[in-house]
Protein backbone atom coordinates (compact mmCIF):
# COMPACT_ATOMS: atom_id res chain seq x y z
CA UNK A 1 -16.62 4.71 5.52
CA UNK A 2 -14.88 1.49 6.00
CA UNK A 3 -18.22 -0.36 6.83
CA UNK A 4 -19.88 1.55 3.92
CA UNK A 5 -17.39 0.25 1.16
CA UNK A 6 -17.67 -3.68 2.94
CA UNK A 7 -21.62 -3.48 2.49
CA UNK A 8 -20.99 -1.99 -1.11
CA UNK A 9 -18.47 -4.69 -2.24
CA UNK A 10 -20.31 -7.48 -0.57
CA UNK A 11 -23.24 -6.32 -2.68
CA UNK A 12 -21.53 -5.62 -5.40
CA UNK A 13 -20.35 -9.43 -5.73
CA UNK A 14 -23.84 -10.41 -5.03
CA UNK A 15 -25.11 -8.33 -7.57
CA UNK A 16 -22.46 -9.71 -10.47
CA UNK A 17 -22.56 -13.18 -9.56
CA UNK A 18 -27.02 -12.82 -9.68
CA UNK A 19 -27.12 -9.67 -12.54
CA UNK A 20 -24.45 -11.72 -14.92
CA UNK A 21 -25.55 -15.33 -14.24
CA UNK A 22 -22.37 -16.65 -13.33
CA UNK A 23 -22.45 -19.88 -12.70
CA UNK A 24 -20.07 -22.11 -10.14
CA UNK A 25 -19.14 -19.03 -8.54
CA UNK A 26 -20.55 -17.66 -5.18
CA UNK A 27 -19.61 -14.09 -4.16
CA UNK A 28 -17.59 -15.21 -1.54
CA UNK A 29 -15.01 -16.69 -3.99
CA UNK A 30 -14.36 -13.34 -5.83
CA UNK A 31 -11.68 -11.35 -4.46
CA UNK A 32 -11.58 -7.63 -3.69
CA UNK A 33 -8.48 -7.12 -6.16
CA UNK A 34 -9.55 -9.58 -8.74
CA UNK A 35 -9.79 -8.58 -12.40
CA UNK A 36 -13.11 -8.78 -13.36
CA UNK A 37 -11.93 -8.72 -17.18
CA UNK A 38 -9.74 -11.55 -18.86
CA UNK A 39 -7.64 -13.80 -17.11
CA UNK A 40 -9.34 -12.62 -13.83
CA UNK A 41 -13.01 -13.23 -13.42
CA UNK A 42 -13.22 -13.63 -17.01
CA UNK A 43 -15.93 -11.02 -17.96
CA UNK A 44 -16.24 -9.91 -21.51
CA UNK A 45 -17.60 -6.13 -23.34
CA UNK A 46 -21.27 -7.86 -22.97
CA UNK A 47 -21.04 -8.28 -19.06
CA UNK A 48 -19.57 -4.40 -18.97
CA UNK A 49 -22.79 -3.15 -20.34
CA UNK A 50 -25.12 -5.45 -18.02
CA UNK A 51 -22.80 -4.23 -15.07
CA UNK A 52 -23.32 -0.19 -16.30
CA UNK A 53 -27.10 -1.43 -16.10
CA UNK A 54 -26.83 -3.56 -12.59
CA UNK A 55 -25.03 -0.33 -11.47
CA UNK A 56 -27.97 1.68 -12.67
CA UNK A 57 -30.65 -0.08 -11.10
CA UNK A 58 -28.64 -0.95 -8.15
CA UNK A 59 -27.34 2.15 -6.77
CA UNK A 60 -29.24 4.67 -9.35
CA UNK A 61 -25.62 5.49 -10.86
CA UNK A 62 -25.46 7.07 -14.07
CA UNK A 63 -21.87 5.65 -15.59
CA UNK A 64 -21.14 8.32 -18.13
CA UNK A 65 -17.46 9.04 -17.88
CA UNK A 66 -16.83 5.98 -20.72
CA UNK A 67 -12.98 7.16 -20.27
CA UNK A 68 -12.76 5.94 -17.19
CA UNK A 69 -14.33 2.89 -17.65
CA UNK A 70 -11.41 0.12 -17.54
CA UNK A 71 -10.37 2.09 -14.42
CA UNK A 72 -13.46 1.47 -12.41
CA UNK A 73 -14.16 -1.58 -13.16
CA UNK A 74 -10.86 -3.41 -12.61
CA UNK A 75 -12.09 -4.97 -9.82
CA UNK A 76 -14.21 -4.84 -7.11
CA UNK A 77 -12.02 -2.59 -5.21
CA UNK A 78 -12.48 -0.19 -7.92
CA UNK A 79 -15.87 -0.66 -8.67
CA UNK A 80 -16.79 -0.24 -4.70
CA UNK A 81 -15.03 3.20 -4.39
CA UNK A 82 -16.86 4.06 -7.86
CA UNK A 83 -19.99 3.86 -6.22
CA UNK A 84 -19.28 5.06 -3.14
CA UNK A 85 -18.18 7.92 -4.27
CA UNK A 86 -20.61 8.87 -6.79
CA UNK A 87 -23.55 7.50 -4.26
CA UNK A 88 -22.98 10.26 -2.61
CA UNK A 89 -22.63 12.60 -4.74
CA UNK A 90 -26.21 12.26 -6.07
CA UNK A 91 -27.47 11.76 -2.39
C-alpha cells in the first residue's frame, strides 16, 4: 500500500505540474502536505475543474461527491488516498 500511494503521489505531481501548465515548478518541489489552494501551491476554482478532469482521464475516477471536494484536494496527501481508494473501488 505504501509503494502504491508513492507511485500515485509521484504521479499525481507529475500530472498537475503537466495537466495545469505550471510553470517554474517541477514535481519534485511540491510537497506531500502542501495546499494546493491559496497561499500553498496557489491553485484557483479553474485548476479544480482541470484536476476533476486530469483525475478522470488519469485514473478513470469519477469525482462526484462535490461535498467533499476541499477535503480531497488539500493536498497531495489527500488527493493520493482519494484515488487510491476509489481506484480500487472501481477495479
Amino acid at each position: 500500500m505504501a509503494q502504491d500511494l508513492a507511485q500515485i503521489k509521484k504521479d499525481l505531481k507529475e500530472m498537475l505540474v503537466t495537466g495545469l501548465s505550471l510553470e517554474d515548478i517541477k514535481p519534485e518541489d511540491i510537497k506531500d502536505d502542501e495546499m494546493l489552494f491559496g497561499d500553498g501551491l496557489g491553485l484557483d476554482s479553474l485548476d479544480a475543474v482541470e484536476i476533476v478532469v486530469l483525475l478522470q482521464r488519469n485514473f478513470g475516477l469519477e469525482v462526484k461527491d462535490m461535498e467533499n471536494r476541499k477535503e480531497i484536494f488539500t493536498s497531495i496527501d489527500t488527493l493520493a488516498k482519494y484515488v487510491f481508494e476509489n481506484r480500487k473501488k472501481a477495479s
